[in-house]
ModelCIF file with pLDDT and N, C-alpha, C, O atoms, coordinates in Angstrom:
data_MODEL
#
_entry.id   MODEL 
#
_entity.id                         1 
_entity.type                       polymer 
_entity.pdbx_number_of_molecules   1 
#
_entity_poly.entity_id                      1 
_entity_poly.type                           'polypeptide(L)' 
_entity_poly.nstd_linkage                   no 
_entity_poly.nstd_monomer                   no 
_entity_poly.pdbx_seq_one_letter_code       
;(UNK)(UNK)(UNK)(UNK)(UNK)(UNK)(UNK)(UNK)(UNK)(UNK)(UNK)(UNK)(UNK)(UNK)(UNK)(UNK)
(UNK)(UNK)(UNK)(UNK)(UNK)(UNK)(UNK)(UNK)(UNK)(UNK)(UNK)(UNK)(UNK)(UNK)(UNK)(UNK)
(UNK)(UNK)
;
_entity_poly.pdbx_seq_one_letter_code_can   XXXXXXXXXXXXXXXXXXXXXXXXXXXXXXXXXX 
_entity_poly.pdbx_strand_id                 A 
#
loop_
_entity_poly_seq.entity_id 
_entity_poly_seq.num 
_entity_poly_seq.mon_id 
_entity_poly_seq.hetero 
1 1  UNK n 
1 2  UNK n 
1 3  UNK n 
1 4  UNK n 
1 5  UNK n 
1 6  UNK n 
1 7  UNK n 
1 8  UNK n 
1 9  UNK n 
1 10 UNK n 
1 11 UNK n 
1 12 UNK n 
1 13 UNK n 
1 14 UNK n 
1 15 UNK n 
1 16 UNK n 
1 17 UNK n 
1 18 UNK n 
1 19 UNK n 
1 20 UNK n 
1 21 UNK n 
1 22 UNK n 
1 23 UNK n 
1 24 UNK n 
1 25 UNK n 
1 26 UNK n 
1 27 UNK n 
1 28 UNK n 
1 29 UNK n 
1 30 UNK n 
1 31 UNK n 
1 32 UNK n 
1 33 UNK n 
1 34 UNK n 
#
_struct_asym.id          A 
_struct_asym.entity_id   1 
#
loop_
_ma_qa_metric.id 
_ma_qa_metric.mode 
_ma_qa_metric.name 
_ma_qa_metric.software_group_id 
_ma_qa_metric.type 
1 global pLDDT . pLDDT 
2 local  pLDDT . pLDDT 
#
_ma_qa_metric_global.metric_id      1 
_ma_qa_metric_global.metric_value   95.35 
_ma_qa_metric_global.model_id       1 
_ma_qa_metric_global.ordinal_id     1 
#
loop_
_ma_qa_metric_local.label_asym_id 
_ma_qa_metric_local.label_comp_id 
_ma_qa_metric_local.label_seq_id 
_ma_qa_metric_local.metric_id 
_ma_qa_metric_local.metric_value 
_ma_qa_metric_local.model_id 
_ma_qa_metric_local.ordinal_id 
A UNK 1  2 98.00 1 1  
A UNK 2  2 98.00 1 2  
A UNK 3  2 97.00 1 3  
A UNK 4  2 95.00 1 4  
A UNK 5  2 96.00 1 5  
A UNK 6  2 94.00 1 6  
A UNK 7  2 93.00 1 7  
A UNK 8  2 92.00 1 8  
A UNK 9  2 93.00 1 9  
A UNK 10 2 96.00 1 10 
A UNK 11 2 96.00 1 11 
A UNK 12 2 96.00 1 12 
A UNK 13 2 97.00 1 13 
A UNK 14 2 97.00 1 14 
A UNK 15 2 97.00 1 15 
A UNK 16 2 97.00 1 16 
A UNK 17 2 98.00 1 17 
A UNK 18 2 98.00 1 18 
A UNK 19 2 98.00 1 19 
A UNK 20 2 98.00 1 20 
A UNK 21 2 98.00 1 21 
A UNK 22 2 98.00 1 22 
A UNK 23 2 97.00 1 23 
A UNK 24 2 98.00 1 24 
A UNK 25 2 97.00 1 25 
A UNK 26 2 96.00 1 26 
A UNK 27 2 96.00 1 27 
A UNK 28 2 97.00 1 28 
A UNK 29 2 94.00 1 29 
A UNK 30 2 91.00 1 30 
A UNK 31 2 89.00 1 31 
A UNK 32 2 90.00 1 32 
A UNK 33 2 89.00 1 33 
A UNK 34 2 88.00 1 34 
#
loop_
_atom_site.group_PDB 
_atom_site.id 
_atom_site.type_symbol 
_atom_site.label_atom_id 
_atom_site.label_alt_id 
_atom_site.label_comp_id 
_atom_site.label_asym_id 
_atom_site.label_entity_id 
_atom_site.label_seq_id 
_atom_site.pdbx_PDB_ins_code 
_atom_site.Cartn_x 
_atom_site.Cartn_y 
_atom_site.Cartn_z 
_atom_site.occupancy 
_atom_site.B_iso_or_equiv 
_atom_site.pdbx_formal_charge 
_atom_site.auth_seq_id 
_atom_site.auth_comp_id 
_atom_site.auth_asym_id 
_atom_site.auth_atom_id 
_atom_site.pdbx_PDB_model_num 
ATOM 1   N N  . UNK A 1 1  ? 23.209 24.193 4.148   1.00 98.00 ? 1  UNK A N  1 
ATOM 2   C CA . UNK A 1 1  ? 23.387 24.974 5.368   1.00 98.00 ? 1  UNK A CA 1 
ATOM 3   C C  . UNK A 1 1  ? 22.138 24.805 6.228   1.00 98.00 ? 1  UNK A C  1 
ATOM 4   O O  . UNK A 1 1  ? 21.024 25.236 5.932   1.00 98.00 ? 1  UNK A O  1 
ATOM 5   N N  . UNK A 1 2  ? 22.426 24.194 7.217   1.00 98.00 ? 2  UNK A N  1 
ATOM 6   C CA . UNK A 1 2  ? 21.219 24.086 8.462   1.00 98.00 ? 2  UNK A CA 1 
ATOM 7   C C  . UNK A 1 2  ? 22.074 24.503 9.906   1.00 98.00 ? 2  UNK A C  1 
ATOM 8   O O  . UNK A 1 2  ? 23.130 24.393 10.529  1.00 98.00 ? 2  UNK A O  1 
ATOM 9   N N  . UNK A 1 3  ? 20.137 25.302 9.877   1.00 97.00 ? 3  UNK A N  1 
ATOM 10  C CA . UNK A 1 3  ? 20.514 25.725 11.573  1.00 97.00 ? 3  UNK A CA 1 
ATOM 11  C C  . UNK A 1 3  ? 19.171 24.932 12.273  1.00 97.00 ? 3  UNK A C  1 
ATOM 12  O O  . UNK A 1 3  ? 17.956 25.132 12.268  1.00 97.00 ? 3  UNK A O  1 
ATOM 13  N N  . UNK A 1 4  ? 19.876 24.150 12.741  1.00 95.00 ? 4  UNK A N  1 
ATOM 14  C CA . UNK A 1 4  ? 18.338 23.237 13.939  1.00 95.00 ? 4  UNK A CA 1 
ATOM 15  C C  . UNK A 1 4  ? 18.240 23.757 15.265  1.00 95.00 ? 4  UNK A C  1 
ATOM 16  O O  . UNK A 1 4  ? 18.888 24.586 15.904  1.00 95.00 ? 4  UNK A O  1 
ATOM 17  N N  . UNK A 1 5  ? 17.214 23.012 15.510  1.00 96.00 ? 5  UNK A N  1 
ATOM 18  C CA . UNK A 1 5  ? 16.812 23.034 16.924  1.00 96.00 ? 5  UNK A CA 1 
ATOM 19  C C  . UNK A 1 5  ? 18.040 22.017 17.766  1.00 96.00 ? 5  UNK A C  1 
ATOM 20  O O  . UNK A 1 5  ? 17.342 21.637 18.705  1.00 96.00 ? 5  UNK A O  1 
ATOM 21  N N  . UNK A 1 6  ? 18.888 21.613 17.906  1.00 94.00 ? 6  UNK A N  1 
ATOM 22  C CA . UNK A 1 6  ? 20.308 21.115 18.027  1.00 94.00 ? 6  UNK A CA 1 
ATOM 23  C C  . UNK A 1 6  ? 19.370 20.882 20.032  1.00 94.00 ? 6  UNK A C  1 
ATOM 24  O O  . UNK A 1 6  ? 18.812 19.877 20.473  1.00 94.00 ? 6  UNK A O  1 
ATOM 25  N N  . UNK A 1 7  ? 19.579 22.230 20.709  1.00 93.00 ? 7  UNK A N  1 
ATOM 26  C CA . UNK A 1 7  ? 19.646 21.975 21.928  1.00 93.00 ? 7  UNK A CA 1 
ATOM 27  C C  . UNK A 1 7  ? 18.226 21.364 22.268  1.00 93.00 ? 7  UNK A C  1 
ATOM 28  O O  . UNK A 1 7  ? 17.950 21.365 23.468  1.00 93.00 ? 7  UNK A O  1 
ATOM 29  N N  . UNK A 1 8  ? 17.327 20.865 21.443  1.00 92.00 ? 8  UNK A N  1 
ATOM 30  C CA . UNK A 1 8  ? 16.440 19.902 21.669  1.00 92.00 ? 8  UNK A CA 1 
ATOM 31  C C  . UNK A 1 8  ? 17.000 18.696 21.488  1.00 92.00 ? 8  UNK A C  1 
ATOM 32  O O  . UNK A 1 8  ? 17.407 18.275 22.571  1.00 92.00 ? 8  UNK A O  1 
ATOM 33  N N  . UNK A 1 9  ? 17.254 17.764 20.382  1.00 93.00 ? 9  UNK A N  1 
ATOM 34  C CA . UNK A 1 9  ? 18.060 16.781 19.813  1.00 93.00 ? 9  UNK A CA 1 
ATOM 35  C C  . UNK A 1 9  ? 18.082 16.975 18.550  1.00 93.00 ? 9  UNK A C  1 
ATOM 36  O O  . UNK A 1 9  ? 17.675 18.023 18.048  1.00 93.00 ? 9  UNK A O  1 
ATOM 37  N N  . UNK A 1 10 ? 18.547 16.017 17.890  1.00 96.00 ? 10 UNK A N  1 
ATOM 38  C CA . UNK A 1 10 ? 18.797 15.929 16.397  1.00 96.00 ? 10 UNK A CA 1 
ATOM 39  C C  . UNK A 1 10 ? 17.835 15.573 15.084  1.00 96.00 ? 10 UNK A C  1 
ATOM 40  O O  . UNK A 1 10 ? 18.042 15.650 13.873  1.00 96.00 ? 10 UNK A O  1 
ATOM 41  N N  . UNK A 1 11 ? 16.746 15.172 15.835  1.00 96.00 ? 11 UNK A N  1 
ATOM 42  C CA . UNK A 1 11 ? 15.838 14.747 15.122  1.00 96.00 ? 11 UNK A CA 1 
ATOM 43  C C  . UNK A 1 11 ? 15.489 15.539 13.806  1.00 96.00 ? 11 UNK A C  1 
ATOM 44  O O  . UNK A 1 11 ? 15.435 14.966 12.718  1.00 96.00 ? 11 UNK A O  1 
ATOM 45  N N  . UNK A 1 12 ? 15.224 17.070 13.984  1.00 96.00 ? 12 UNK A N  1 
ATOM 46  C CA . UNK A 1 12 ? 14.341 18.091 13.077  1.00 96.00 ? 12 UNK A CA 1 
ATOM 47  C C  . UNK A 1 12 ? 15.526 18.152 12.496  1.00 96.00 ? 12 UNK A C  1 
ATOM 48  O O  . UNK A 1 12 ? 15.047 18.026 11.369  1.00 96.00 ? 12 UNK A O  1 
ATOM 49  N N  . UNK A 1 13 ? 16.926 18.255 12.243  1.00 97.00 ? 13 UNK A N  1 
ATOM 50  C CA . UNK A 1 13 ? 17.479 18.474 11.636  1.00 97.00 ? 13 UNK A CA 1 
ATOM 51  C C  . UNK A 1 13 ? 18.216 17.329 10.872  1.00 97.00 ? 13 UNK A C  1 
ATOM 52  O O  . UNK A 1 13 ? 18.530 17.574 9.707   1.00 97.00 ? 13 UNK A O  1 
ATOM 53  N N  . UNK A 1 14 ? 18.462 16.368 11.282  1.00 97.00 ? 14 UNK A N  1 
ATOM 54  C CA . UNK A 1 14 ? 18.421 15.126 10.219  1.00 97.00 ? 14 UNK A CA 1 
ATOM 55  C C  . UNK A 1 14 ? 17.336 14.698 9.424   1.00 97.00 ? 14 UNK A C  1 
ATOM 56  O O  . UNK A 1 14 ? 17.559 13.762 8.655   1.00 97.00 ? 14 UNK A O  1 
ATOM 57  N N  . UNK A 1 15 ? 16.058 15.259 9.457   1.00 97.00 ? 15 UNK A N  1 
ATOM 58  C CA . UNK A 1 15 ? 14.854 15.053 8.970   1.00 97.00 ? 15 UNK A CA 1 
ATOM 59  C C  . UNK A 1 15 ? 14.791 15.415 7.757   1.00 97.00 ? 15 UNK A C  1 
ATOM 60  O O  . UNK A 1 15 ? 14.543 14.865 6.684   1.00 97.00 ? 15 UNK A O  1 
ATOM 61  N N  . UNK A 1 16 ? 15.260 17.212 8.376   1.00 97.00 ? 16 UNK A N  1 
ATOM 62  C CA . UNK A 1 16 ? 14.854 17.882 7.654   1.00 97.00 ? 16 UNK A CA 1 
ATOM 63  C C  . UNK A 1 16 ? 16.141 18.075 6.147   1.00 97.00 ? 16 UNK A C  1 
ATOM 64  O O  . UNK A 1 16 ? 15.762 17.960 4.982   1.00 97.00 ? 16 UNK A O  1 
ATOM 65  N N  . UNK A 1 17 ? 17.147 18.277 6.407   1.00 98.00 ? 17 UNK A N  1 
ATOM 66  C CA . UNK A 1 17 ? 18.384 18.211 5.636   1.00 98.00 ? 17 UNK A CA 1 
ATOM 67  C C  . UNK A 1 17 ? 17.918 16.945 4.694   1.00 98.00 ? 17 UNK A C  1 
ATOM 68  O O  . UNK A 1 17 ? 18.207 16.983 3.498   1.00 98.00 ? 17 UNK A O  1 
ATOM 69  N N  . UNK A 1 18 ? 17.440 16.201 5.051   1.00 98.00 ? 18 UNK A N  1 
ATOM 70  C CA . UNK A 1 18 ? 17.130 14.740 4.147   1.00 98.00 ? 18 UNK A CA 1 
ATOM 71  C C  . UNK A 1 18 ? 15.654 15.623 3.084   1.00 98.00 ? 18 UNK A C  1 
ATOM 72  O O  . UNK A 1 18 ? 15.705 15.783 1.864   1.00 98.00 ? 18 UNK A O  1 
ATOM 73  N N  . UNK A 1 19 ? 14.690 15.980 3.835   1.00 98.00 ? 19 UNK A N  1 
ATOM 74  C CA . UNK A 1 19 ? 13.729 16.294 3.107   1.00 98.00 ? 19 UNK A CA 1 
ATOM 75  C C  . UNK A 1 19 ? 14.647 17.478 2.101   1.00 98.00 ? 19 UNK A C  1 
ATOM 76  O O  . UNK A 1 19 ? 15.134 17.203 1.004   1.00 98.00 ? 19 UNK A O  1 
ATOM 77  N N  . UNK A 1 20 ? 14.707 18.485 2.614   1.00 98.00 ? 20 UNK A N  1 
ATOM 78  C CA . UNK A 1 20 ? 15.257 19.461 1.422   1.00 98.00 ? 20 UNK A CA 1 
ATOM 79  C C  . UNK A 1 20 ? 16.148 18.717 0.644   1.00 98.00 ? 20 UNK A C  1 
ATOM 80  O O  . UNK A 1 20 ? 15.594 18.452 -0.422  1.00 98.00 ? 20 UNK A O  1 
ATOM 81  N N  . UNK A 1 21 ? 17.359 18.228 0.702   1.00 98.00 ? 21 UNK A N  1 
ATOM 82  C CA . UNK A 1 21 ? 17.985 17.792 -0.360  1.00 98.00 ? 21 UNK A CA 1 
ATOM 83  C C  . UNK A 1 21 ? 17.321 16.846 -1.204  1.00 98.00 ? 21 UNK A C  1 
ATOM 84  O O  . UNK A 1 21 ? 17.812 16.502 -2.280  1.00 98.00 ? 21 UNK A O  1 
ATOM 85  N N  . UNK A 1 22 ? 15.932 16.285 -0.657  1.00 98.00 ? 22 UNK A N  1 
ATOM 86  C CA . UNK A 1 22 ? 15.170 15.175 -1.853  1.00 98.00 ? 22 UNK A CA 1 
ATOM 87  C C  . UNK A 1 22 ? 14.667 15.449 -2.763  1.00 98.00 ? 22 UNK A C  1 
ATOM 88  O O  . UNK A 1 22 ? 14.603 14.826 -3.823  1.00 98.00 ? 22 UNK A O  1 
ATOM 89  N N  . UNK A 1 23 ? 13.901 17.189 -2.259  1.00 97.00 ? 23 UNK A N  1 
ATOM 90  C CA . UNK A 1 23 ? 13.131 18.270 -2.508  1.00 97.00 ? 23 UNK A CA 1 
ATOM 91  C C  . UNK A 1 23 ? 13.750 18.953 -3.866  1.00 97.00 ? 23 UNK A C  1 
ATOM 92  O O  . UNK A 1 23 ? 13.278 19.139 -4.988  1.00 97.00 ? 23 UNK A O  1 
ATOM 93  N N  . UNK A 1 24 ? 14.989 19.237 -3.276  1.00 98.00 ? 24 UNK A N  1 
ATOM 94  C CA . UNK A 1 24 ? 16.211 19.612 -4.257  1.00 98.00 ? 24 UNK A CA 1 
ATOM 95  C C  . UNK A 1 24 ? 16.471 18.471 -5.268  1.00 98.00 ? 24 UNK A C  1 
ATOM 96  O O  . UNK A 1 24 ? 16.655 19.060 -6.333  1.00 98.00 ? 24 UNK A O  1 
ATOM 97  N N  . UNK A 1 25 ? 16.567 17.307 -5.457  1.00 97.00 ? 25 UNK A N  1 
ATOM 98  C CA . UNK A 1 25 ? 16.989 16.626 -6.606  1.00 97.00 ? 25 UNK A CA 1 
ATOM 99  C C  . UNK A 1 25 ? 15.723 16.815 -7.465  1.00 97.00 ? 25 UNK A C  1 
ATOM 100 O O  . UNK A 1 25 ? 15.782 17.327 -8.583  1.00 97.00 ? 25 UNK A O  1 
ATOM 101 N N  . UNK A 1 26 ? 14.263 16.269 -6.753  1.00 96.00 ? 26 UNK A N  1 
ATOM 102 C CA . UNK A 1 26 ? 13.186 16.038 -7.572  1.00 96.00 ? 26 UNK A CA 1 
ATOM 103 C C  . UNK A 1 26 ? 13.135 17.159 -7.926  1.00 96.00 ? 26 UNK A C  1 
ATOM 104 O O  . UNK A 1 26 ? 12.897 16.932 -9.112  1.00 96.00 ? 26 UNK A O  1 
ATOM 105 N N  . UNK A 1 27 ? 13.178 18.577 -7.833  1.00 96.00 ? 27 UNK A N  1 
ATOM 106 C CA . UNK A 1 27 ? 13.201 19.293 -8.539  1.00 96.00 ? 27 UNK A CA 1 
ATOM 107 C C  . UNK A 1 27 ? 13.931 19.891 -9.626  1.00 96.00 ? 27 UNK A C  1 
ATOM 108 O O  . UNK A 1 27 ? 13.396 20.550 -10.517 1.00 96.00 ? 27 UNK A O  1 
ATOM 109 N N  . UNK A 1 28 ? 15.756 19.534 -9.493  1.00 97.00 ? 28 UNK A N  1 
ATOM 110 C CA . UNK A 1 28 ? 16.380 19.535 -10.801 1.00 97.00 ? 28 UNK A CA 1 
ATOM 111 C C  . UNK A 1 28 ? 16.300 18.500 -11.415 1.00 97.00 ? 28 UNK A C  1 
ATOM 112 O O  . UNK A 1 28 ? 16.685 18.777 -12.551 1.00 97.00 ? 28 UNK A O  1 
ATOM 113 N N  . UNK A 1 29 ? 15.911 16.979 -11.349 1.00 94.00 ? 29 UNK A N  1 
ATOM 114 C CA . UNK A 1 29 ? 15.122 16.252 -12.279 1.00 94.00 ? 29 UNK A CA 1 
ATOM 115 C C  . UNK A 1 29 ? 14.135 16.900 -13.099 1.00 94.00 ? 29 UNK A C  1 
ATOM 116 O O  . UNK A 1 29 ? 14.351 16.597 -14.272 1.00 94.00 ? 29 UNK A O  1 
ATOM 117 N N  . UNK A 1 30 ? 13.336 17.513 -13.005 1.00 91.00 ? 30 UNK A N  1 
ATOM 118 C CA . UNK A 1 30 ? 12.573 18.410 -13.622 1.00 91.00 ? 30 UNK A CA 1 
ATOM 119 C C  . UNK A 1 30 ? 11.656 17.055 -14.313 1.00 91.00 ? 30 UNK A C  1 
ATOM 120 O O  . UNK A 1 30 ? 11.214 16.486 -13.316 1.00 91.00 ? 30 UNK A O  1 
ATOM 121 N N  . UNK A 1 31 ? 11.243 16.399 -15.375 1.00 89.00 ? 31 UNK A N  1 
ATOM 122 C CA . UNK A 1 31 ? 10.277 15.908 -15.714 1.00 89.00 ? 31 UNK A CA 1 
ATOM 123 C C  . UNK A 1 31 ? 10.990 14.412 -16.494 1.00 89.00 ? 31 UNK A C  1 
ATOM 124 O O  . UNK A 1 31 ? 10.633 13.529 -17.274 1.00 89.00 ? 31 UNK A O  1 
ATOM 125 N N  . UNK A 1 32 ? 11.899 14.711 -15.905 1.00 90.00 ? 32 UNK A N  1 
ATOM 126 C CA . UNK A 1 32 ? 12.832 13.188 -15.440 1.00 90.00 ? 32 UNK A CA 1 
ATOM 127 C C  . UNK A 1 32 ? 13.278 12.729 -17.610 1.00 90.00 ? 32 UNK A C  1 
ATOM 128 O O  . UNK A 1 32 ? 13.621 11.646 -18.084 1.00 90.00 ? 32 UNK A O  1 
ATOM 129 N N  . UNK A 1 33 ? 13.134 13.581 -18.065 1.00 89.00 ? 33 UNK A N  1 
ATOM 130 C CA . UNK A 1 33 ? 13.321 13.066 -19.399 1.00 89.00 ? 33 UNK A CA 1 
ATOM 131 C C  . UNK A 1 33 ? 14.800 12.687 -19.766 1.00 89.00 ? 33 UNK A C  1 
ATOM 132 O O  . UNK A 1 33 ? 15.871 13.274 -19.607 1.00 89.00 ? 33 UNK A O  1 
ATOM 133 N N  . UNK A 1 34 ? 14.483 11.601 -20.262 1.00 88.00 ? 34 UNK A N  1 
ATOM 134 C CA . UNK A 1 34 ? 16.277 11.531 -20.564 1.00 88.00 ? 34 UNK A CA 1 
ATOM 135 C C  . UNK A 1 34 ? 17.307 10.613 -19.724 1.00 88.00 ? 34 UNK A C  1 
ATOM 136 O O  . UNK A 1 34 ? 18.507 10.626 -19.994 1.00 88.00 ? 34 UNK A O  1 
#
């Protein structure tokens, strides 16, 4: 769920949706064992 800055352009929010969901895997990877 994202709310951007939209009526600027798209930039911060394609950025950012990319960073959190990367944010989000490397962190349920957890210490990558396995």
């Amino acid at each position: 769920a994202v709310k951007g800055d939209l009526h600027i352009d798209q930039h911060h929010t394609a950025e950012d949706s990319a960073i959190a969901i990367g944010e989000a895997l490397t962190r349920a990877l957890g210490d990558r064992r396995g």
